[in-house]
PDB file of N, CA and C in Angstrom:
ATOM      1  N   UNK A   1       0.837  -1.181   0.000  1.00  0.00           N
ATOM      2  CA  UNK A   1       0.000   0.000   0.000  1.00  0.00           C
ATOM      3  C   UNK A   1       0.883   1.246   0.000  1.00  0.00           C
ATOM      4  N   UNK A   2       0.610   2.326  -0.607  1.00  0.00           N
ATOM      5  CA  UNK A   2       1.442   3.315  -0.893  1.00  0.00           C
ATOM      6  C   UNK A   2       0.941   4.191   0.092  1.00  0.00           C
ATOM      7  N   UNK A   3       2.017   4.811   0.671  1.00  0.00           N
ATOM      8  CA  UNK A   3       1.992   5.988   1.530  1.00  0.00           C
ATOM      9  C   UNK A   3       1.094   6.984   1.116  1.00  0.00           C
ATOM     10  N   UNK A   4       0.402   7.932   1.973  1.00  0.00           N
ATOM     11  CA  UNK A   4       0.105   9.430   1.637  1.00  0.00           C
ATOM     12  C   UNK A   4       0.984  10.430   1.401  1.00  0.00           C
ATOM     13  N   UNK A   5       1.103  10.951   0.518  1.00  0.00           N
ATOM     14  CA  UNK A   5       2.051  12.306   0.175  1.00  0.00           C
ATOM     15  C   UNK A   5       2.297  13.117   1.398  1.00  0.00           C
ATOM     16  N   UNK A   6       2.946  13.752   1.603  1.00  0.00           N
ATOM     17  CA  UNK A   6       4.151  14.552   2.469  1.00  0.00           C
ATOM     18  C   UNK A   6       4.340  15.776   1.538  1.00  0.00           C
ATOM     19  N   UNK A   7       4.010  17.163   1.857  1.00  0.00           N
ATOM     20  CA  UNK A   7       3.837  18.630   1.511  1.00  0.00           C
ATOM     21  C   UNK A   7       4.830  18.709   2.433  1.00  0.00           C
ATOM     22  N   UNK A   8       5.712  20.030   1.854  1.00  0.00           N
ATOM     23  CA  UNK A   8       6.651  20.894   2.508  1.00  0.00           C
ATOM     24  C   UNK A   8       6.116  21.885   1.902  1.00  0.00           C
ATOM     25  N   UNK A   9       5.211  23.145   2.720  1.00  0.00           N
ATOM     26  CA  UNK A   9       4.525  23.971   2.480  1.00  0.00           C
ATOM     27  C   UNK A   9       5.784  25.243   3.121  1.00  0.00           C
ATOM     28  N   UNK A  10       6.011  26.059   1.675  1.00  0.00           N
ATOM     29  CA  UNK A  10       6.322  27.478   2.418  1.00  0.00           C
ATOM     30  C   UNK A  10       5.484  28.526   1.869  1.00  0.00           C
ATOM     31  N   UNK A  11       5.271  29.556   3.101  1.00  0.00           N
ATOM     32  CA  UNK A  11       4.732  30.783   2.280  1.00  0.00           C
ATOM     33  C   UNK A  11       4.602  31.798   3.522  1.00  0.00           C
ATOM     34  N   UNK A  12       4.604  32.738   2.798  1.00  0.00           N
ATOM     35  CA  UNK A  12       5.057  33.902   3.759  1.00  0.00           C
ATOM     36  C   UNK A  12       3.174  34.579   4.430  1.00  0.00           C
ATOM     37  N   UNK A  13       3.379  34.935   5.238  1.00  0.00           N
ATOM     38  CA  UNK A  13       2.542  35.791   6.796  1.00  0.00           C
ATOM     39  C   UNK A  13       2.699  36.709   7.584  1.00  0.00           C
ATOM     40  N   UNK A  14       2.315  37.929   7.579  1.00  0.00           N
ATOM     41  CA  UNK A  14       2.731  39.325   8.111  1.00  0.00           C
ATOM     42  C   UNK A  14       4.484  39.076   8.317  1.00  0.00           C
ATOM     43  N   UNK A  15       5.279  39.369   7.086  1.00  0.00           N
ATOM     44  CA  UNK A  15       6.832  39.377   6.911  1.00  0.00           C
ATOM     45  C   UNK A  15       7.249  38.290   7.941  1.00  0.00           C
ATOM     46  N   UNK A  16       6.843  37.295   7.890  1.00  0.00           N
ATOM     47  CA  UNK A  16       7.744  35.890   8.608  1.00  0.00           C
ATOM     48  C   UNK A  16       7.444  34.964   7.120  1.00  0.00           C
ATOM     49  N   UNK A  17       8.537  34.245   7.289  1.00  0.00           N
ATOM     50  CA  UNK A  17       8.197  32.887   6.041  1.00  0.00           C
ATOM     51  C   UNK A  17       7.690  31.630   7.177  1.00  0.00           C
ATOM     52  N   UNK A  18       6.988  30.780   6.770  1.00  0.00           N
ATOM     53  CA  UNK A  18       6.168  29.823   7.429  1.00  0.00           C
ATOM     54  C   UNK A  18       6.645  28.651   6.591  1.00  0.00           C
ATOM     55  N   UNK A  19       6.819  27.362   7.270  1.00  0.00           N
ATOM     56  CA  UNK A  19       7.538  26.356   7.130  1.00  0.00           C
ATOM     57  C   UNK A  19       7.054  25.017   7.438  1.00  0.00           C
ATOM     58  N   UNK A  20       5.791  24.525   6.653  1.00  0.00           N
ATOM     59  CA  UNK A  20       4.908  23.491   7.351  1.00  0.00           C
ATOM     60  C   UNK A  20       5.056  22.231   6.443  1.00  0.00           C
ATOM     61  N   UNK A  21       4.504  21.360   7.196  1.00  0.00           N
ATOM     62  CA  UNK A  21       4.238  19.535   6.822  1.00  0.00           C
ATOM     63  C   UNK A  21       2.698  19.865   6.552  1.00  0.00           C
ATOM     64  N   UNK A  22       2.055  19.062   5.629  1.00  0.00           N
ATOM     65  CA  UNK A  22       1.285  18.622   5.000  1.00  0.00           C
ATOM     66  C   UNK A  22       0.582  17.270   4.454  1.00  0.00           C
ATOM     67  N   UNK A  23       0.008  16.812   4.892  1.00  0.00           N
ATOM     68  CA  UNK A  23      -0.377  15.326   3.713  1.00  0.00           C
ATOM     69  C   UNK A  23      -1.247  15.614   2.561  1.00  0.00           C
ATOM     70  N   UNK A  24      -2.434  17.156   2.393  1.00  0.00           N
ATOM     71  CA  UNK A  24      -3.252  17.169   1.757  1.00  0.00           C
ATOM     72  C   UNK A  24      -3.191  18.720   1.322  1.00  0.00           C
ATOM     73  N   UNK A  25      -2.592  19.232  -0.175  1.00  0.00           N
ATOM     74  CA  UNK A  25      -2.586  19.968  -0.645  1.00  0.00           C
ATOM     75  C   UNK A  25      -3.171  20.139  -1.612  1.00  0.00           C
ATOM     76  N   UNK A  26      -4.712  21.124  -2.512  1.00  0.00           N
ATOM     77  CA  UNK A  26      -5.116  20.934  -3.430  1.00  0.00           C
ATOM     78  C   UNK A  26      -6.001  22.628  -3.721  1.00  0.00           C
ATOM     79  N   UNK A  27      -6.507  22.446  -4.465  1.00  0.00           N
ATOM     80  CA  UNK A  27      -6.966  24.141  -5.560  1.00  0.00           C
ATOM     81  C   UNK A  27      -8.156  24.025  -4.080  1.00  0.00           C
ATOM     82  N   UNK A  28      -8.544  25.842  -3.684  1.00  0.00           N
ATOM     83  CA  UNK A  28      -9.930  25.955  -2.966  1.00  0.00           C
ATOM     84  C   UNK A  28     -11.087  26.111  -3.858  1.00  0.00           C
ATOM     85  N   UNK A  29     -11.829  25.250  -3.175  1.00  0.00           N
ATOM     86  CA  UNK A  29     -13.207  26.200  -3.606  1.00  0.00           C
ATOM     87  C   UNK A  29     -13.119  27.830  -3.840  1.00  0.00           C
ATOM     88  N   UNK A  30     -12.268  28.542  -3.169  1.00  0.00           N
ATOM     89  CA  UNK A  30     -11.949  30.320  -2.891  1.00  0.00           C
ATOM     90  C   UNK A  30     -10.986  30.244  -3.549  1.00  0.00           C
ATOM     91  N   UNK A  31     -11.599  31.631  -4.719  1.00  0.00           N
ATOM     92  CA  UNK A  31     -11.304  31.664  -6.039  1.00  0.00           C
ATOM     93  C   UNK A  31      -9.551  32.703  -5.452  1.00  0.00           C
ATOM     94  N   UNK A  32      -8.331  31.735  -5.900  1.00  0.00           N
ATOM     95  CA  UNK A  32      -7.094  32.500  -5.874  1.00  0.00           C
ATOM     96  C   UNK A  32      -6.858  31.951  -4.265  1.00  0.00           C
ATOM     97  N   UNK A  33      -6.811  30.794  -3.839  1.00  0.00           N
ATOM     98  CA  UNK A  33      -5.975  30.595  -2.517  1.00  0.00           C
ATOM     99  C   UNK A  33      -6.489  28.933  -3.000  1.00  0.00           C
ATOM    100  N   UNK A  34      -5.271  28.455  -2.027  1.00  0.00           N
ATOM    101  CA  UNK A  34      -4.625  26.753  -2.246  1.00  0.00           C
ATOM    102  C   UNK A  34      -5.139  26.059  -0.816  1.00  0.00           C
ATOM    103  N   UNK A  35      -5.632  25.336  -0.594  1.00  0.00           N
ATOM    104  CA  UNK A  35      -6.235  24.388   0.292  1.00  0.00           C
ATOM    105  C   UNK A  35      -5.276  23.295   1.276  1.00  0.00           C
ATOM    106  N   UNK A  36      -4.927  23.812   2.278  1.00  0.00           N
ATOM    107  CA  UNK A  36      -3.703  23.025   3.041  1.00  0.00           C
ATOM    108  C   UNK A  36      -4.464  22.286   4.047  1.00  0.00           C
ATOM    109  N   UNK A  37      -4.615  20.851   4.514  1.00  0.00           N
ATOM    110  CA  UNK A  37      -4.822  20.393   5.325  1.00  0.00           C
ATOM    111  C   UNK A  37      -3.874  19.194   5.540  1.00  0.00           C
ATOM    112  N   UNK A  38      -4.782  18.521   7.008  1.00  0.00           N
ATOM    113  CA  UNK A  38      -3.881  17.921   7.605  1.00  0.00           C
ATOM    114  C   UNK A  38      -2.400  17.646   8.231  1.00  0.00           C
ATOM    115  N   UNK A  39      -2.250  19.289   8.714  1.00  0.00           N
ATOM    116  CA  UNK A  39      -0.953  19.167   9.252  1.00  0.00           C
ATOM    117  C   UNK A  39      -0.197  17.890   9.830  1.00  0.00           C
ATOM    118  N   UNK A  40       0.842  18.467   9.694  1.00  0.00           N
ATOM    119  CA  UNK A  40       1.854  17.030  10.558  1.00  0.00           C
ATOM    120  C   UNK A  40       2.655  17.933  11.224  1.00  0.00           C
ATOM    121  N   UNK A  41       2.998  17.486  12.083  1.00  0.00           N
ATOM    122  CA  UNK A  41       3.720  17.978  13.311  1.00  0.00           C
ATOM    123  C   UNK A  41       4.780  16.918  13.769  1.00  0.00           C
ATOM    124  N   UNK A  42       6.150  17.157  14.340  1.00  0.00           N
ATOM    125  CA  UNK A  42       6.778  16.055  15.242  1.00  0.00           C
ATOM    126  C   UNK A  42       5.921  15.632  16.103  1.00  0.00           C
ATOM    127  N   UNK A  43       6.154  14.816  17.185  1.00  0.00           N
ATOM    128  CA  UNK A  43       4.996  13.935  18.211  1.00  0.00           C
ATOM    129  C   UNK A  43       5.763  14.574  19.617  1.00  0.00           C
ATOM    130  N   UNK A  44       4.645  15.691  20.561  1.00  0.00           N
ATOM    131  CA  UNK A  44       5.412  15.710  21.247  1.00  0.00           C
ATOM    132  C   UNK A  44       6.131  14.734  22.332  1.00  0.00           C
ATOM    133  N   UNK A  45       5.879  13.493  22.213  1.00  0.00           N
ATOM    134  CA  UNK A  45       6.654  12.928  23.143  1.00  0.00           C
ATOM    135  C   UNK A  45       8.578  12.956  23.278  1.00  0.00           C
ATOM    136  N   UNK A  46       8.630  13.593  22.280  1.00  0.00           N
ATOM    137  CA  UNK A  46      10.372  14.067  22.213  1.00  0.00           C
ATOM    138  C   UNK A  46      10.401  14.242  23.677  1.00  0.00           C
ATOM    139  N   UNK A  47      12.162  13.830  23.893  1.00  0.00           N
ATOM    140  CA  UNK A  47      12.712  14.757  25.330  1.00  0.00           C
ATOM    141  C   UNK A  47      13.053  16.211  24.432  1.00  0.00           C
ATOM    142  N   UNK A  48      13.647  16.357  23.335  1.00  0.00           N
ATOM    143  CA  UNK A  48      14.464  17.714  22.796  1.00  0.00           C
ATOM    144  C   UNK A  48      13.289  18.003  21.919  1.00  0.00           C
ATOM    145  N   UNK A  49      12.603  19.500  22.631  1.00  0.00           N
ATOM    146  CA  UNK A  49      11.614  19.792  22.003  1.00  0.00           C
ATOM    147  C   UNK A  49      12.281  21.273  21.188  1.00  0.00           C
ATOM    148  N   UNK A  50      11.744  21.678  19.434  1.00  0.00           N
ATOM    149  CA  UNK A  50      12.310  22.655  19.090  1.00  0.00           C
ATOM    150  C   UNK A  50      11.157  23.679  19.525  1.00  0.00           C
ATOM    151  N   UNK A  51      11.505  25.098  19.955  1.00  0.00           N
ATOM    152  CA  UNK A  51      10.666  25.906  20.526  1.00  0.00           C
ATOM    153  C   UNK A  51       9.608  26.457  19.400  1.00  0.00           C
ATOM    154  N   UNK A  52      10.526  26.716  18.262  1.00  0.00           N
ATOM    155  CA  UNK A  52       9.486  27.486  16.918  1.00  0.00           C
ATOM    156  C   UNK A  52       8.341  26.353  16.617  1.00  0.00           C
ATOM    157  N   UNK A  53       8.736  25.050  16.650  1.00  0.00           N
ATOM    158  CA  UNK A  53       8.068  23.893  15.932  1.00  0.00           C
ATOM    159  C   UNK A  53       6.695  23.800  16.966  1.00  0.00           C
ATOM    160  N   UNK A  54       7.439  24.119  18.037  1.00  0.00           N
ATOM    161  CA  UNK A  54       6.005  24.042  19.348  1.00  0.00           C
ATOM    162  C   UNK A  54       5.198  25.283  19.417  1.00  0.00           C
ATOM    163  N   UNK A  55       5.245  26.558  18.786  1.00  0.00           N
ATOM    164  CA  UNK A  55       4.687  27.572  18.625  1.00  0.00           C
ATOM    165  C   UNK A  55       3.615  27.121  17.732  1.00  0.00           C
ATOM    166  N   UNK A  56       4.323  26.606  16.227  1.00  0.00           N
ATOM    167  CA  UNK A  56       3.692  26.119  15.682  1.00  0.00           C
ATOM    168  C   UNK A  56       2.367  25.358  15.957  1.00  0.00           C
ATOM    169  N   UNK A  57       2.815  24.867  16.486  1.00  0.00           N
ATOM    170  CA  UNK A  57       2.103  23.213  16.832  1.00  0.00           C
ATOM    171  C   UNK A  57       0.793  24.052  17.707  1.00  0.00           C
ATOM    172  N   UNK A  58       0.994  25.282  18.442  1.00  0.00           N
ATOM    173  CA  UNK A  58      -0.089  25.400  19.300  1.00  0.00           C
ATOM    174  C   UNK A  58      -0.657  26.728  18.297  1.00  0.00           C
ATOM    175  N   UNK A  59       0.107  27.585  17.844  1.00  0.00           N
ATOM    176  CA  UNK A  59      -0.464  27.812  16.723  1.00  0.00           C
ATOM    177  C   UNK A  59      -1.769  27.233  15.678  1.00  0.00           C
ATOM    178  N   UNK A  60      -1.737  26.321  15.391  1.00  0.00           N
ATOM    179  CA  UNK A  60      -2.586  25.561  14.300  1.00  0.00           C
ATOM    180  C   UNK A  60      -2.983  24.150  15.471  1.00  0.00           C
ATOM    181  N   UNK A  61      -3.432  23.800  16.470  1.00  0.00           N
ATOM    182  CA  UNK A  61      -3.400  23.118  17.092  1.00  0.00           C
ATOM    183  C   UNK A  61      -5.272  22.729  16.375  1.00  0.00           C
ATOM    184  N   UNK A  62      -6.168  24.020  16.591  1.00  0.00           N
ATOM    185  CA  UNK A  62      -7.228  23.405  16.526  1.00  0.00           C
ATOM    186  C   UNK A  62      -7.443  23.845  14.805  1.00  0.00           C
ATOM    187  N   UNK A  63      -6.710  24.037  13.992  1.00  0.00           N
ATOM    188  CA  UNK A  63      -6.902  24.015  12.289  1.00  0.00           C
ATOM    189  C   UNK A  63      -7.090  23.124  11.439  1.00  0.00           C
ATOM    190  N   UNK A  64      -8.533  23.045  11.044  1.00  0.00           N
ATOM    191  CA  UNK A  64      -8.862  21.640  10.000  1.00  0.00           C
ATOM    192  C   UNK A  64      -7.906  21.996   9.015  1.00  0.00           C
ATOM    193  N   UNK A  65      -8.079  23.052   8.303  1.00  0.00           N
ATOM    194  CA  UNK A  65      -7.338  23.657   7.055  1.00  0.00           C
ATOM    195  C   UNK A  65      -7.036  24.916   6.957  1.00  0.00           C
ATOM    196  N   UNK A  66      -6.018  25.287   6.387  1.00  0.00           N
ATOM    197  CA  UNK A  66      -5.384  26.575   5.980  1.00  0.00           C
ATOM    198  C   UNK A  66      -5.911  26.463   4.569  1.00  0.00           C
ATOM    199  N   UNK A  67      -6.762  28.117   4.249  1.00  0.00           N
ATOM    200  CA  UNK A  67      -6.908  28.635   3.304  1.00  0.00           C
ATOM    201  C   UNK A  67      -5.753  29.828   2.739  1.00  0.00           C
ATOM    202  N   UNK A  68      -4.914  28.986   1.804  1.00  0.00           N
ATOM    203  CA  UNK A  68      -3.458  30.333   1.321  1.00  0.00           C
ATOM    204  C   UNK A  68      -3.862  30.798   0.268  1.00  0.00           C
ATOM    205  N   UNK A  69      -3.855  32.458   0.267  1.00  0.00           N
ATOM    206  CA  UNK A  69      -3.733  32.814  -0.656  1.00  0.00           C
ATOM    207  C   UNK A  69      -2.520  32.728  -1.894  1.00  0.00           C
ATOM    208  N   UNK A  70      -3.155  32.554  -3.599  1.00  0.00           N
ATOM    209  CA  UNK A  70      -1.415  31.902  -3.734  1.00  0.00           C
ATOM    210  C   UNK A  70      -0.481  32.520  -3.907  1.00  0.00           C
ATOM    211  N   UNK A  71      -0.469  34.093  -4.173  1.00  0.00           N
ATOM    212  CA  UNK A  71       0.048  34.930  -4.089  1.00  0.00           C
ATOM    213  C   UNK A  71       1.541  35.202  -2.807  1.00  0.00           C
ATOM    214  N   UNK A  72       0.619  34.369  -1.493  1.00  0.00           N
ATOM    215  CA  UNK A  72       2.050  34.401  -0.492  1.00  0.00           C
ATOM    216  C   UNK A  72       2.132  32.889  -0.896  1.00  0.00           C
ATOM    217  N   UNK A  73       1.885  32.089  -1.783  1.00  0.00           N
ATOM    218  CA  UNK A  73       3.250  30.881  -1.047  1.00  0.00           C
ATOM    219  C   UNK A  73       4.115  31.003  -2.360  1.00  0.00           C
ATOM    220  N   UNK A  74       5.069  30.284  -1.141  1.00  0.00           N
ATOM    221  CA  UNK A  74       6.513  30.432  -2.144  1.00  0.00           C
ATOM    222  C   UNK A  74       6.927  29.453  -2.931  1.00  0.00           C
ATOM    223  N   UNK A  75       6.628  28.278  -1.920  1.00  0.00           N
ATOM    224  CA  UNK A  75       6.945  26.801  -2.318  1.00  0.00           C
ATOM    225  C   UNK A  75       6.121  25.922  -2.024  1.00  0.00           C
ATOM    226  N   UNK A  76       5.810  24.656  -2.681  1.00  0.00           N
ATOM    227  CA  UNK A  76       5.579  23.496  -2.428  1.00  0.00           C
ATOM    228  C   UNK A  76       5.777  22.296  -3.112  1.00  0.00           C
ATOM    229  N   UNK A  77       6.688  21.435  -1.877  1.00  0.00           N
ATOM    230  CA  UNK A  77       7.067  20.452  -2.404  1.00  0.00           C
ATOM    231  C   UNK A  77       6.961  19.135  -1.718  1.00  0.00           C
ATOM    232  N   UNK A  78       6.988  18.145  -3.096  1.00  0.00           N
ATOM    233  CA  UNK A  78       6.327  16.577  -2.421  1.00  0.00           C
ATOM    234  C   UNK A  78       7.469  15.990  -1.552  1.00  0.00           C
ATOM    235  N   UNK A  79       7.559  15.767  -0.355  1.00  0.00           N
ATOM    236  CA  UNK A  79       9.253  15.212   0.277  1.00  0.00           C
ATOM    237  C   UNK A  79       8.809  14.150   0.531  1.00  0.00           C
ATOM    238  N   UNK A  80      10.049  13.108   0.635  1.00  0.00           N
ATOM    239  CA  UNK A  80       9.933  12.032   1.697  1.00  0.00           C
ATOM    240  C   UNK A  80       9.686  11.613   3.082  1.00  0.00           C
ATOM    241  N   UNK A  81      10.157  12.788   3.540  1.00  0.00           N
ATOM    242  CA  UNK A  81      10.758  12.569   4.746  1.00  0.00           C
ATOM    243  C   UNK A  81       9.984  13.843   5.721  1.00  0.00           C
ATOM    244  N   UNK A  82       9.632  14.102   6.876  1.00  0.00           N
ATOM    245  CA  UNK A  82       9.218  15.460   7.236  1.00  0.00           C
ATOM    246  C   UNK A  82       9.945  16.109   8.002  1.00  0.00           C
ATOM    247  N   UNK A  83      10.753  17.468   7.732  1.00  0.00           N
ATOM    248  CA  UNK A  83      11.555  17.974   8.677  1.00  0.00           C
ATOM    249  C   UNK A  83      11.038  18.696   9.851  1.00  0.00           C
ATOM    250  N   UNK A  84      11.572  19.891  10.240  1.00  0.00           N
ATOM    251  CA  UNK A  84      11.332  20.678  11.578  1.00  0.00           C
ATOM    252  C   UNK A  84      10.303  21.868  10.791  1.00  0.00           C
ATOM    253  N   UNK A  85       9.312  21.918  11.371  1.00  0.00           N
ATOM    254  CA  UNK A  85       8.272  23.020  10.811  1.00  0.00           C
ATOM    255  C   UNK A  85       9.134  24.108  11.302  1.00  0.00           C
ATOM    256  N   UNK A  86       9.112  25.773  10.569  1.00  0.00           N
ATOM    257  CA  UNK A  86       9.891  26.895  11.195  1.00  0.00           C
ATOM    258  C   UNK A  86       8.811  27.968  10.711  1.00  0.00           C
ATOM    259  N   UNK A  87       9.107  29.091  11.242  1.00  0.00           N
ATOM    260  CA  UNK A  87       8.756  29.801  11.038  1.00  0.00           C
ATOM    261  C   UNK A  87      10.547  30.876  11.365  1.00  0.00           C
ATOM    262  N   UNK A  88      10.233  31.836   9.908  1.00  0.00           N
ATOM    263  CA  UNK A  88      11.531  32.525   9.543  1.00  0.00           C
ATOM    264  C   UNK A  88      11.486  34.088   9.576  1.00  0.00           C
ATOM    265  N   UNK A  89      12.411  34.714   9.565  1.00  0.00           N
ATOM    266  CA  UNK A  89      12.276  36.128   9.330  1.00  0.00           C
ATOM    267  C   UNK A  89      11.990  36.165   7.919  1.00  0.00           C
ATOM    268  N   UNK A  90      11.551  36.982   6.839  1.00  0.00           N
ATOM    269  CA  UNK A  90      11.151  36.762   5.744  1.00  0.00           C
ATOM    270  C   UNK A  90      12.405  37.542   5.094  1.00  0.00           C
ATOM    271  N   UNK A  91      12.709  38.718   5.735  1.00  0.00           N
ATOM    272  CA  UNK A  91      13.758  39.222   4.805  1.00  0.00           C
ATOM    273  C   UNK A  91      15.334  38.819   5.341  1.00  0.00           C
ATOM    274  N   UNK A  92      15.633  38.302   6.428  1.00  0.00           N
ATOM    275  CA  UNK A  92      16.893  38.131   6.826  1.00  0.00           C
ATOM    276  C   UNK A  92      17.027  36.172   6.897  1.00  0.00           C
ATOM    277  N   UNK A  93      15.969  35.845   7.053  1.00  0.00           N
ATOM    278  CA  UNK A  93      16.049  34.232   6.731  1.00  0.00           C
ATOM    279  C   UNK A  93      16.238  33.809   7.913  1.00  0.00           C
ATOM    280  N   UNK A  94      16.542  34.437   9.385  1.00  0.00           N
ATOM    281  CA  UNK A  94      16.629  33.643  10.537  1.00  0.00           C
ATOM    282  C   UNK A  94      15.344  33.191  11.165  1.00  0.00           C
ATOM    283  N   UNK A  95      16.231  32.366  11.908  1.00  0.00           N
ATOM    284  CA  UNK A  95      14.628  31.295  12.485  1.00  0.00           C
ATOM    285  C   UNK A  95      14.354  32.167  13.913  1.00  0.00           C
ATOM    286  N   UNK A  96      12.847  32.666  14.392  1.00  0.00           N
ATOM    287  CA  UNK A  96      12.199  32.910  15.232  1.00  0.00           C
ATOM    288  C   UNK A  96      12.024  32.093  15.737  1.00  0.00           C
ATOM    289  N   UNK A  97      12.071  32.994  17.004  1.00  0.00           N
ATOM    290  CA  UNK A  97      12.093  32.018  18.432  1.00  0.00           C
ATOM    291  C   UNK A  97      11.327  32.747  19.209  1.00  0.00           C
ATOM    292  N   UNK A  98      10.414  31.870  20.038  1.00  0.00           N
ATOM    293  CA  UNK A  98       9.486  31.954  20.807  1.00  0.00           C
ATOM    294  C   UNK A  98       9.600  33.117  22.088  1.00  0.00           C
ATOM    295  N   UNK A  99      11.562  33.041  22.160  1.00  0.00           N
ATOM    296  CA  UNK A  99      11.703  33.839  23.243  1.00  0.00           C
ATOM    297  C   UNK A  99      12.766  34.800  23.041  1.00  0.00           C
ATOM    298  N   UNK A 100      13.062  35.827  23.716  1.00  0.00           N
ATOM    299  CA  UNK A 100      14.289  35.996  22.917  1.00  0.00           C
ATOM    300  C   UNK A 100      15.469  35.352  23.131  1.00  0.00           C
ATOM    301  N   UNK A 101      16.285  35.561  22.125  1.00  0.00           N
ATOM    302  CA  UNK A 101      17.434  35.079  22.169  1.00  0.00           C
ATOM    303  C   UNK A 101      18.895  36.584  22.171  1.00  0.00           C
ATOM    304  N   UNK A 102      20.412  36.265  22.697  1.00  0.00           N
ATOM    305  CA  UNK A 102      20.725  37.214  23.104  1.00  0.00           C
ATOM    306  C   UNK A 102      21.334  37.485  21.775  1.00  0.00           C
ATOM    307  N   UNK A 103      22.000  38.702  21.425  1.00  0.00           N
ATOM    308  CA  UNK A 103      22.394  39.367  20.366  1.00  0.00           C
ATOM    309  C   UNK A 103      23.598  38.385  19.548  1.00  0.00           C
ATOM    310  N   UNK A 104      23.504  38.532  18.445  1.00  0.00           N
ATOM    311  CA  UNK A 104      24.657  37.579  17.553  1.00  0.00           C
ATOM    312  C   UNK A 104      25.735  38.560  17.939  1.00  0.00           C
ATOM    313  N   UNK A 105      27.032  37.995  18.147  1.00  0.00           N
ATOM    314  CA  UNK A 105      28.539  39.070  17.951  1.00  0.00           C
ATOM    315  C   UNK A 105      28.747  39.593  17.204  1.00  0.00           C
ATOM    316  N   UNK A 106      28.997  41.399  16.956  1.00  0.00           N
ATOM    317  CA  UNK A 106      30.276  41.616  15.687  1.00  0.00           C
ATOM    318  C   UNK A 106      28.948  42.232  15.148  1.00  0.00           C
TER     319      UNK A 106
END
């Protein structure tokens, strides 16, 4: 029996880039936005939990589906494998964090 597809959904949200798992990506009924459901998430039973991925996670905790407009996404692609959901700075590319973190050197 063949697996369900695996989405690596990016697309940008008030200037952050957004960085999600997917099994079910397809056209909306709403004319000009893309139909994202069924998130995937890591399982929290991890001991090493990533902080952005758990924002996430409570973020979209109670979301049947994301309605994207297609205009913000950037990417989507079919993977194997599912990495760390992120959420990014949109123009500098660093990963946000839940809390702060202290200043880079230099």
């Amino acid at each position: 029996m063949r697996k369900k597809p695996l989405y690596k959904i990016s697309f940008l949200n008030q200037g952050k880039s957004y960085e999600l798992y997917a099994r079910s990506v397809h056209s909306s009924d709403l004319w000009g936005f893309t139909t994202i459901s069924d998130l995937v998430f890591d399982e929290a039973s991890s001991v090493i939990v990533d902080p952005s991925e758990e924002k996430l996670r409570d973020e979209f905790k109670d979301t049947k589906s994301l309605h994207l407009p297609i205009q913000a996404i950037l990417r989507i692609e079919e993977v194997e494998r599912r990495g760390t959901a992120s959420i990014r700075d949109a123009a500098s590319g660093d990963k946000i964090t839940p809390f702060p973190m202290p200043p880079k050197p230099g």
